[in-house]
Protein backbone atom coordinates (compact mmCIF):
# COMPACT_ATOMS: atom_id res chain seq x y z
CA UNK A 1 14.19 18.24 11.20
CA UNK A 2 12.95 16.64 7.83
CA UNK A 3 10.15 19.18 7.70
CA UNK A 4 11.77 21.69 8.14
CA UNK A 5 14.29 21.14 5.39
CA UNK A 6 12.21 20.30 3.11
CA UNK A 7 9.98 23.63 4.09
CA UNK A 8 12.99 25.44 3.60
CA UNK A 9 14.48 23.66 0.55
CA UNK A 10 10.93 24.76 -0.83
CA UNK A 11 10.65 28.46 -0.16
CA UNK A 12 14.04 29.37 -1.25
CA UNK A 13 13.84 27.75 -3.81
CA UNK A 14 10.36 29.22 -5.17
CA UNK A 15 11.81 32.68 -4.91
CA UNK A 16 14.05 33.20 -2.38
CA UNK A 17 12.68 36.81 -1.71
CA UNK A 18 13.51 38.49 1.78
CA UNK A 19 11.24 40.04 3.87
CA UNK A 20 12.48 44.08 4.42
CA UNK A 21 11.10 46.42 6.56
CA UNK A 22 11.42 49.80 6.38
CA UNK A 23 14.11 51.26 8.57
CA UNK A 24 12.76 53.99 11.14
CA UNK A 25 11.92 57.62 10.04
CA UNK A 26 12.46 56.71 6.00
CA UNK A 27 8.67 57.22 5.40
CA UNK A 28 8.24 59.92 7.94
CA UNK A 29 11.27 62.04 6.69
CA UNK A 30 9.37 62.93 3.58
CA UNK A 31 6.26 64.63 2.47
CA UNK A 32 3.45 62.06 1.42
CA UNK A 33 3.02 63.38 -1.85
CA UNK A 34 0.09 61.31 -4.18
CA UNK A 35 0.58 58.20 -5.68
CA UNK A 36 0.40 58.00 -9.52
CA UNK A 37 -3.20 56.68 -10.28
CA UNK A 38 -1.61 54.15 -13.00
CA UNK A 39 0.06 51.67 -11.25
CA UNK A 40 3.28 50.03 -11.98
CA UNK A 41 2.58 45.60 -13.06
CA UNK A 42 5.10 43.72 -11.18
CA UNK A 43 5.22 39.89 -12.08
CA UNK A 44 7.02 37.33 -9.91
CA UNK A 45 7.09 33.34 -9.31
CA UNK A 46 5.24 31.61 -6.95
CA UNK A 47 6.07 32.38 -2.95
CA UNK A 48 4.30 33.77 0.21
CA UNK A 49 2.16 36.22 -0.70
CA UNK A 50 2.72 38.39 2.58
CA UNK A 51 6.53 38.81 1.80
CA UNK A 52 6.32 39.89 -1.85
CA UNK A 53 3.69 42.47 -0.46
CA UNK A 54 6.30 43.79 2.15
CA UNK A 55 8.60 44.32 -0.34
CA UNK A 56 6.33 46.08 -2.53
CA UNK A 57 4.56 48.19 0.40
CA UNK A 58 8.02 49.01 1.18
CA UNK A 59 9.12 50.47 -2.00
CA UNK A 60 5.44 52.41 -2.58
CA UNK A 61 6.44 54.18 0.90
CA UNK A 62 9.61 55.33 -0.21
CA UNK A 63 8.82 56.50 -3.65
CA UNK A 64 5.21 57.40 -3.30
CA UNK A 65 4.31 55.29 -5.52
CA UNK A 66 1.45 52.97 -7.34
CA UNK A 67 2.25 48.93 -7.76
CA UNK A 68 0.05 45.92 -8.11
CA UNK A 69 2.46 42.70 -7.88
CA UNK A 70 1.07 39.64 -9.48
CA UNK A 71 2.19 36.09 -8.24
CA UNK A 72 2.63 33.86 -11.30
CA UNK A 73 1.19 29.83 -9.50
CA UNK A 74 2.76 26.95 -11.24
CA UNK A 75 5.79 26.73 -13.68
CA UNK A 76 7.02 30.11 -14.25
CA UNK A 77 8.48 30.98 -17.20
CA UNK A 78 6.21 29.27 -19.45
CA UNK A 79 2.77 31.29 -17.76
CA UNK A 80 4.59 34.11 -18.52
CA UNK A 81 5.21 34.26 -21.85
CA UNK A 82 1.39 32.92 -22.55
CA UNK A 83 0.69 36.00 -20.62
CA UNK A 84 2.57 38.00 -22.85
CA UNK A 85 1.68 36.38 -26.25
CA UNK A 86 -1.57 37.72 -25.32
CA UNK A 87 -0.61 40.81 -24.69
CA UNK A 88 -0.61 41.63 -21.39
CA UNK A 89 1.38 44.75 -20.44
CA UNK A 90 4.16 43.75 -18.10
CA UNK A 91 6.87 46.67 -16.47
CA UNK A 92 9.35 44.20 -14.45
CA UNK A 93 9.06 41.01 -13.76
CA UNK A 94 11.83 37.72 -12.71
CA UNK A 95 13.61 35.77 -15.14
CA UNK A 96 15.96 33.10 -15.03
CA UNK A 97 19.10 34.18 -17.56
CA UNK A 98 18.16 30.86 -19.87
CA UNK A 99 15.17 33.34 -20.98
CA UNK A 100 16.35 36.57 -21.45
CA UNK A 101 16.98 36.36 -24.79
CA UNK A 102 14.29 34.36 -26.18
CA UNK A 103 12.24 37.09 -24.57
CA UNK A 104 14.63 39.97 -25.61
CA UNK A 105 14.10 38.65 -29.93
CA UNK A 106 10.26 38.47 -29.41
CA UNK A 107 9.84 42.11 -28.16
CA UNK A 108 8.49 41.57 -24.75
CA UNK A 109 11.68 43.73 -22.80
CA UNK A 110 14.23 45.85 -23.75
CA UNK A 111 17.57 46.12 -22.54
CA UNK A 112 18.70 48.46 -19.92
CA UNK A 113 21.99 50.64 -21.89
CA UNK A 114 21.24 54.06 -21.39
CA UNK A 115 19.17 54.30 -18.19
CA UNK A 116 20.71 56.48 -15.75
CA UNK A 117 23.48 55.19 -13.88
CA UNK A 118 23.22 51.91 -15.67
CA UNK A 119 26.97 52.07 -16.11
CA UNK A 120 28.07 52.44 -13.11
CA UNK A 121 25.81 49.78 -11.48
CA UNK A 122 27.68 47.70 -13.77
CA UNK A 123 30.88 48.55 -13.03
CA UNK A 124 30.01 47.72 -9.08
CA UNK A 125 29.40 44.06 -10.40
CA UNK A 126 31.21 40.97 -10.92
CA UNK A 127 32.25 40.22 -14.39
CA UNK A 128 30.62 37.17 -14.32
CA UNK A 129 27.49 38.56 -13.38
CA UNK A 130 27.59 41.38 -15.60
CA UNK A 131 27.99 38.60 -18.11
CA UNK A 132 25.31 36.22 -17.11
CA UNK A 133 23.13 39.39 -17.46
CA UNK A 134 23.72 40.27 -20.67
CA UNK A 135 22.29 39.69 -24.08
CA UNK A 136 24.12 38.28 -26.45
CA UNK A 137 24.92 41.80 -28.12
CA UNK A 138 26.68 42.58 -24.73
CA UNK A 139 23.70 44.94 -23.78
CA UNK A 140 22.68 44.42 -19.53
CA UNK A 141 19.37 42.91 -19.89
CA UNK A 142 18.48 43.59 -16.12
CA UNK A 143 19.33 44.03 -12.48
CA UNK A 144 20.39 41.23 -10.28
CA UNK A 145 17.66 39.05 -8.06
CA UNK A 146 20.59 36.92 -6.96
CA UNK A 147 24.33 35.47 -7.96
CA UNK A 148 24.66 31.97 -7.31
CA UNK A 149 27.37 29.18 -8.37
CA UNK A 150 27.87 25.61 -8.39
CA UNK A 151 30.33 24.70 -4.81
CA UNK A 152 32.01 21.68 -3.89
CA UNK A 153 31.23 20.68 -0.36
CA UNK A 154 32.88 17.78 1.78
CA UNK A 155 32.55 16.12 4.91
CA UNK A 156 35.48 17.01 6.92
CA UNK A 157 34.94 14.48 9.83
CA UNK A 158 34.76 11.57 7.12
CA UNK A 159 38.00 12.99 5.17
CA UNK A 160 39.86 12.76 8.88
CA UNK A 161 38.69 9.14 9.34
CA UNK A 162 39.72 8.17 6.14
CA UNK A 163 43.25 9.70 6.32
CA UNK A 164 42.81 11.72 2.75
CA UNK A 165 43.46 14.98 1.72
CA UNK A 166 40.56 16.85 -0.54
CA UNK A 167 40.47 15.97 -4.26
CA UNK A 168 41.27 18.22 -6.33
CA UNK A 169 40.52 16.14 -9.83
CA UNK A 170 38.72 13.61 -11.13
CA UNK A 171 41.23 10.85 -10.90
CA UNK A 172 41.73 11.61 -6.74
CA UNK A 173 37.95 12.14 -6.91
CA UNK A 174 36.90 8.23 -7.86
CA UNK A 175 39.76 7.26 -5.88
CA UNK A 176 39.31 8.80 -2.41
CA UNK A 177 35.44 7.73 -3.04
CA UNK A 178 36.39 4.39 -3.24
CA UNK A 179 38.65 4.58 -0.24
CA UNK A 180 35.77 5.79 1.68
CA UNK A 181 33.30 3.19 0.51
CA UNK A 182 35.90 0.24 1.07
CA UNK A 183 37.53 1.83 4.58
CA UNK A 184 33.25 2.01 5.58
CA UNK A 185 33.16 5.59 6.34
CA UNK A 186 30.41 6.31 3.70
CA UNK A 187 28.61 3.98 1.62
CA UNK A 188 27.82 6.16 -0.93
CA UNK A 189 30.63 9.55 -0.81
CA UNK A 190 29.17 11.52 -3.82
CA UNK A 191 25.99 12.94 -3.86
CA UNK A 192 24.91 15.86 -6.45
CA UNK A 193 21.96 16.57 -8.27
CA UNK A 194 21.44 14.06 -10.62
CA UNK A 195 17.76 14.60 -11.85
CA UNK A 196 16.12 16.19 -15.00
CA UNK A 197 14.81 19.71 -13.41
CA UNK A 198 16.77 22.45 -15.25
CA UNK A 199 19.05 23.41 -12.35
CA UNK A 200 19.79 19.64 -11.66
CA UNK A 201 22.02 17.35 -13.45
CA UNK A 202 22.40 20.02 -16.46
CA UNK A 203 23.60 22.64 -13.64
CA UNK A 204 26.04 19.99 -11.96
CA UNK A 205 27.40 18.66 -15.27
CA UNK A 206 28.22 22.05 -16.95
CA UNK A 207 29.78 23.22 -13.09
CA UNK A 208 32.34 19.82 -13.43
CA UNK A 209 32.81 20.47 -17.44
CA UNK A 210 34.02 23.68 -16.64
CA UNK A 211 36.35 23.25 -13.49
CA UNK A 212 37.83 20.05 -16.26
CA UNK A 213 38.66 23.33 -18.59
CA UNK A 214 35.61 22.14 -21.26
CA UNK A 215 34.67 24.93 -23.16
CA UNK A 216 31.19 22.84 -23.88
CA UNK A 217 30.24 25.49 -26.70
CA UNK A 218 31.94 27.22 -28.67
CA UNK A 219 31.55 30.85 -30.22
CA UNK A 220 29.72 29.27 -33.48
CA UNK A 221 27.21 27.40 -30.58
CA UNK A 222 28.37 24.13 -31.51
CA UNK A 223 29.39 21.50 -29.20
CA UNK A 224 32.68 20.84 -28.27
CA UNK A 225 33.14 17.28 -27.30
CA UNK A 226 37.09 17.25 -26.29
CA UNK A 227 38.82 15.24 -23.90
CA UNK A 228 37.84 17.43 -20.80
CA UNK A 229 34.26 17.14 -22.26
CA UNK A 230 34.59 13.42 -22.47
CA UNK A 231 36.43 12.94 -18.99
CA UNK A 232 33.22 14.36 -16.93
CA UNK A 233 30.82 12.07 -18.59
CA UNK A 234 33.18 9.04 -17.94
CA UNK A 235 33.78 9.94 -14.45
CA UNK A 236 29.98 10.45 -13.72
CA UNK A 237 29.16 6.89 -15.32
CA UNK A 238 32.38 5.47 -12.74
CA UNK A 239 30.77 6.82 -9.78
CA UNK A 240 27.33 5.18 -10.45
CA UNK A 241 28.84 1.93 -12.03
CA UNK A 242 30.88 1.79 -8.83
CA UNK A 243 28.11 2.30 -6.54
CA UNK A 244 30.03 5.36 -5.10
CA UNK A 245 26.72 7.43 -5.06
CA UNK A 246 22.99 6.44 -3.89
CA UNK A 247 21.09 4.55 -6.42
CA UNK A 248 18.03 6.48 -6.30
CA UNK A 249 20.28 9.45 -7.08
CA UNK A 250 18.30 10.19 -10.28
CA UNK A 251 15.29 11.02 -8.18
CA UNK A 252 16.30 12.78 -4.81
CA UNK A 253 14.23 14.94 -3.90
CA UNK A 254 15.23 18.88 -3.36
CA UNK A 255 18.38 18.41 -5.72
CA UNK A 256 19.83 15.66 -2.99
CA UNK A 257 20.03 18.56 -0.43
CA UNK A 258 18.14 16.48 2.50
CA UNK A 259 19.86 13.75 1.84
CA UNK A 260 23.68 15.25 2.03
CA UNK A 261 22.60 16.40 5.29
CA UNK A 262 21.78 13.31 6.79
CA UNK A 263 25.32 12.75 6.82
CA UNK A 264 25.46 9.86 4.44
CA UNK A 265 27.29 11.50 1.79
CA UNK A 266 31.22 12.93 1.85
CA UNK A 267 31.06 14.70 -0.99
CA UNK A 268 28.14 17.05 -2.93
CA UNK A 269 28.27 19.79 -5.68
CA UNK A 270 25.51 22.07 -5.15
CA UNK A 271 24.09 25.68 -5.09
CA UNK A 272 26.29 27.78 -3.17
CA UNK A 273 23.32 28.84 -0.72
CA UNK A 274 22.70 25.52 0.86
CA UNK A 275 25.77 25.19 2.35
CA UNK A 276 24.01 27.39 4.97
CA UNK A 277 21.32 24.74 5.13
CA UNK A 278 24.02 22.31 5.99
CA UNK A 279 25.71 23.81 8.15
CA UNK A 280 22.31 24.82 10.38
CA UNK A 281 22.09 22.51 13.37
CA UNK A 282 18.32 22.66 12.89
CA UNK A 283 18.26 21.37 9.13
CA UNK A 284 21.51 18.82 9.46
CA UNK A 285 23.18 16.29 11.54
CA UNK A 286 26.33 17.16 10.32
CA UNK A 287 26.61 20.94 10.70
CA UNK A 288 29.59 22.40 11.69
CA UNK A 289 31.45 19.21 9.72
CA UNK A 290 30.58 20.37 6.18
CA UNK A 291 33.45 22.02 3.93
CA UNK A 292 33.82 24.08 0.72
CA UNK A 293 36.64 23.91 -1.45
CA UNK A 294 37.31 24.39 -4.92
CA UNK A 295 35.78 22.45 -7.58
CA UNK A 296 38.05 19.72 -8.66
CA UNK A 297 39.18 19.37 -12.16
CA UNK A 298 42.38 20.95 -14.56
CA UNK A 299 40.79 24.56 -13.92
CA UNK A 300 38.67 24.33 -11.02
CA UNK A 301 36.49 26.73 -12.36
CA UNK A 302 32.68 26.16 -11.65
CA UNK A 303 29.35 27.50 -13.49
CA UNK A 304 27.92 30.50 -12.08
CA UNK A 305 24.40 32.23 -13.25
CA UNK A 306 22.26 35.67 -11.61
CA UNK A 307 18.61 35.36 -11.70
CA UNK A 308 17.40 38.69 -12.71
CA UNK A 309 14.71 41.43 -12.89
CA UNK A 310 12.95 42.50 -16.35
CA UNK A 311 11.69 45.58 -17.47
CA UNK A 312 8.72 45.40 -20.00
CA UNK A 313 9.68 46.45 -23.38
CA UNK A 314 7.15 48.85 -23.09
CA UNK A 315 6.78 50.21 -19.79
CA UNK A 316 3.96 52.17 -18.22
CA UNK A 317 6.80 55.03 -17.68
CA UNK A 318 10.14 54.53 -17.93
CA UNK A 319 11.88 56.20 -14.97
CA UNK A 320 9.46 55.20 -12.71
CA UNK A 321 10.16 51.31 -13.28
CA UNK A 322 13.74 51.92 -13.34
CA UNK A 323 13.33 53.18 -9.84
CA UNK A 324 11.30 49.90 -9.63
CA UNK A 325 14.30 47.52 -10.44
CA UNK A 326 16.62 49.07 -8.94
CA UNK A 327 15.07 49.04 -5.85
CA UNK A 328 14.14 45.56 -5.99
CA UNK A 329 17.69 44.60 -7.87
CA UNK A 330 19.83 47.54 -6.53
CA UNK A 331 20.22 50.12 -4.06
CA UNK A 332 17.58 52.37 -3.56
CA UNK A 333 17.01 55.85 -3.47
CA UNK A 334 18.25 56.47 0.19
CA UNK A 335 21.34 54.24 -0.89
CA UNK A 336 20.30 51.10 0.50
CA UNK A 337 20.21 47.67 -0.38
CA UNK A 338 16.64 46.84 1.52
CA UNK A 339 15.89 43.81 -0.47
CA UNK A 340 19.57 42.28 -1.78
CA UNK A 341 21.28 42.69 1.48
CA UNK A 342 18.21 40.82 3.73
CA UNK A 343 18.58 38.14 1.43
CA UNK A 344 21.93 37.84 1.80
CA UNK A 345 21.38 37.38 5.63
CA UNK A 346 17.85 35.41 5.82
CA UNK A 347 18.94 32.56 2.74
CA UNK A 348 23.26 33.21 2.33
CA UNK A 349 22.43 34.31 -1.18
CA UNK A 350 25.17 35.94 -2.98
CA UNK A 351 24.87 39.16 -4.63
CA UNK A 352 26.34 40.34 -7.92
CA UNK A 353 27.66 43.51 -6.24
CA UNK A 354 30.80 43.54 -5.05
CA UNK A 355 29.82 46.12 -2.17
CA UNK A 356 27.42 43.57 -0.84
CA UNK A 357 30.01 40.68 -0.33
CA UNK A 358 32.34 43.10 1.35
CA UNK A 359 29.75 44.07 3.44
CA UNK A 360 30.98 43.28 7.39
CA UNK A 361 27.71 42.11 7.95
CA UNK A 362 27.11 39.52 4.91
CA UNK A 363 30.69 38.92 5.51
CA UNK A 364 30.55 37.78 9.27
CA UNK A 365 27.50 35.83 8.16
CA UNK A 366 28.52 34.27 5.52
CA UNK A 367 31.55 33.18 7.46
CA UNK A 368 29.60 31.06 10.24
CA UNK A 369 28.69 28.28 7.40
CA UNK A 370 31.47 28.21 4.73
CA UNK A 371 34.92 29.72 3.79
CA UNK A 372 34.20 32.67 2.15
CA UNK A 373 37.63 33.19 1.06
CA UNK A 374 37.63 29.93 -0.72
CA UNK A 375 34.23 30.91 -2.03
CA UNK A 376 35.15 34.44 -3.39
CA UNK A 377 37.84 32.71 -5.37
CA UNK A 378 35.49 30.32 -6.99
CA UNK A 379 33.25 33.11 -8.18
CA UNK A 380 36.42 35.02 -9.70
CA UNK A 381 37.37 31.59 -11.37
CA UNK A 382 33.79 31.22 -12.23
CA UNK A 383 32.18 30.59 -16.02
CA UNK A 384 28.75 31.80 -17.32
CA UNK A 385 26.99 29.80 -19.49
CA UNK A 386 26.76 32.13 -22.22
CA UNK A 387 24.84 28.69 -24.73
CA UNK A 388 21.85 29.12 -22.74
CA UNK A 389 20.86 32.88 -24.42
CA UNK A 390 20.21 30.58 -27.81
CA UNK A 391 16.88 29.95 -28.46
CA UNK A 392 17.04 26.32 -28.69
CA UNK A 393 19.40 25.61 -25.52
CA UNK A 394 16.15 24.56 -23.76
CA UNK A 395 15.14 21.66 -25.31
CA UNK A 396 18.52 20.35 -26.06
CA UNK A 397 19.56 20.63 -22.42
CA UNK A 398 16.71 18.17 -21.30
CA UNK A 399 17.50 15.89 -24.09
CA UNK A 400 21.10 16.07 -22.97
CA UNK A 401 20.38 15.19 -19.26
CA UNK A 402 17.97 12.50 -20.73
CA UNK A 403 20.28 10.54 -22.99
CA UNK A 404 23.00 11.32 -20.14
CA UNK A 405 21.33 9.56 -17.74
CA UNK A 406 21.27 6.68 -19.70
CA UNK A 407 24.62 6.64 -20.24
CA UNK A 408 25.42 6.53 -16.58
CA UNK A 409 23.01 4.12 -16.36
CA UNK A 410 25.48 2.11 -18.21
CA UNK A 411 22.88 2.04 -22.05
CA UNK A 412 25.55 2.81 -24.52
CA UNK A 413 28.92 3.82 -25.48
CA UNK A 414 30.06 7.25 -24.78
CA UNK A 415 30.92 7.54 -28.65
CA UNK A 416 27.18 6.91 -29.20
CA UNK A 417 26.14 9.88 -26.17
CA UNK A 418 28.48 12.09 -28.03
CA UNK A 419 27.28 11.35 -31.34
CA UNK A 420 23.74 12.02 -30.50
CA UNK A 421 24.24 15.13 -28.29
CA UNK A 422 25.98 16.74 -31.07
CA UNK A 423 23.44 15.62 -33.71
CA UNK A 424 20.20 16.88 -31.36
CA UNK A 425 22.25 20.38 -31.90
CA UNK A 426 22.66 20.25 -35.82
CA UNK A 427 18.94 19.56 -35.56
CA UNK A 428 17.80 21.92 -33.69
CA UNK A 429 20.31 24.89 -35.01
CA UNK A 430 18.14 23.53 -38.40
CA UNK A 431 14.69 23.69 -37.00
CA UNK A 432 15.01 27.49 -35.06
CA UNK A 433 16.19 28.88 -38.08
């Protein structure tokens, strides 16, 4: 079970990309007309070579068409943009919405506001998504890989033994976890993902800041360190001072998804997709027991992001990569979702079209491993994390999970985390000027 998990854990992770196959008589039904001799570049993260291809093959049958796909080995985002400070001449490629528009100011894509049908794919969206995916002019920077958000998940056998209802704030929070530590039902209820990999402990925090009604930023980019603010960071220190969580928490591996599932844990905020995983008798011991519900705080809002596809600023042709992305982020020509709705299915990814999640399939799948009605209210409810577009976000978001760590360690007061975390952005707002 462990290897598998953490096999799992790995690949959809990585990319997440579904295998499609063609359905019958697409190819046939039309001539076979001759590729364009200049090929289409196609950039993507690390993952098994053989899907990516079937993707690719897929869409060169059904638009006659010329693609080499290059897999990027190693840590993404940062091989990419060496790629293209040397100049290499990119049409689509992934992106995580933290780059977008670092890589929109230095000229290596363009937006995507006039491109046929661009505003009605973005009317078929959530808002959220549509937001996540813009620049910070409001222009759609690209289509959607995936729409994911932060969940709260709970053990429902251990809530039953304990006699509690499900917290719905931070107060009933710490105090239900202590209830379950002291009654022995769980020896450490809250589990989450505590370490310094960007969609760890900065992806957790910002989910709990935001269902507390913290506004974090605000529309000058400076940090807003209210009570709500405050509260999370208190609360987070309680749990570890109080030995309601693991004490290697700092270091699980796969963002403390194998361990939730061993059914040690009560309690977890994670990415919405691995509830599947814990809820699959063949990756969990507790499946079938696991919960969603919404996140707890004053708001109960969560954070939600859409990885997204690219196109090069300048393209080899322009229509011919829109047909590109929008196959791989959108429905195709012949009106299907080939790539979007198999992920959906394989990996319980969500999908920033609306038409997707109302899809009876996705929907009856979906439904096997979590509550999709409490789901679908958390991504209505849900925030985008419109401070990551800034340039500098980046490196004061690991010195933020850094000096927060320490904190819950129990090194310093909270006036002194505060103090610092806002100074780091003065400095930096200073510095990327």
């Amino acid at each position: 079970m462990d290897r598998l998990l953490q096999s799992y854990l790995l690949s959809r992770r990585r990319a997440l990309q579904g295998l499609v196959a063609l359905p019958a008589g697409v190819a046939m039904a039309r001539p076979a007309l001759a590729a364009p001799s200049k090929p289409l570049s196609f950039i993507g993260w690390q993952y098994q070579p053989q899907i990516a291809e079937a993707n690719v093959n897929t869409f060169k049958k059904l638009y006659d068409e010329n693609v080499t796909y290059e897999l990027v080995p190693g840590d993404y985002h940062p091989v990419v943009e060496t790629k293209l400070l040397g100049g290499q001449a990119i049409d689509m490629m992934y992106s995580e919405e933290d780059h977008i528009a670092r890589w929109h100011a230095a000229g290596w894509v363009r937006d995507l506001e006039g491109l046929p049908e661009v505003d009605a794919i973005k009317a078929g969206m959530f808002p959220v998504s549509v937001r996540s995916m813009s620049l910070p002019n409001g222009k759609l920077a690209g289509l959607p890989y995936y729409a994911g958000h932060n969940a709260f998940i709970y053990n429902e056998e251990h809530l039953s033994r304990a006699g509690v209802p499900v917290p719905d704030g931070w107060d009933s929070l710490l105090d239900t976890c202590r209830k379950l530590k002291r009654d022995g039902v769980s020896d450490a209820p809250y589990n989450s993902a505590w370490g310094q990999k960007w969609p760890e402990l900065s992806w957790s925090l910002f989910s709990l800041w935001y269902a507390e009604g913290a506004p974090v930023f605000d529309k000058n980019s400076d940090l807003v360190v209210d009570a709500a603010f405050r509260r999370v960071l208190e609360g987070h220190r309680a749990l570890y001072k109080d030995q309601l969580v693991t004490p290697d928490i700092m270091t699980l591996p796969a963002e403390g998804v194998p361990s939730y599932c061993t059914g040690r844990h009560t309690f977890m905020v994670l990415h919405d997709y691995d509830q599947k995983v814990a809820n699959d008798p063949k990756a969990s011991k507790i499946a079938g027991k696991v919960r969603n519900a919404l996140m707890p705080g004053k708001t109960h809002s969560t954070f939600a992001w859409t990885a997204l596809y690219l196109m090069g600023a300048q393209p080899t042709d322009v229509n011919r990569t829109w047909n590109l992305l929008r196959f791989f982020g959108g429905k195709a020509r012949d009106g299907q979702y080939h790539v979007i709705k198999r992920w959906a299915l394989e990996f319980g990814l969500g999908s920033a079209y609306k038409d997707v999640m109302s899809d009876p399939e996705v929907v009856a799948s979906f439904s096997q491993w979590r509550d999709l009605g409490v789901s679908n209210k958390q991504v209505e409810i849900a925030t985008s994390r419109d401070i990551s577009k800034t340039t500098w976000f980046p490196e004061w978001d690991l010195f933020m999970m850094q000096r927060t760590q320490d904190y819950i360690r129990g090194n310093g007061s909270l006036d002194q985390l505060c103090d610092g975390l806002v100074g780091k952005v003065a400095e930096l707002k200073k510095q990327y000027q």
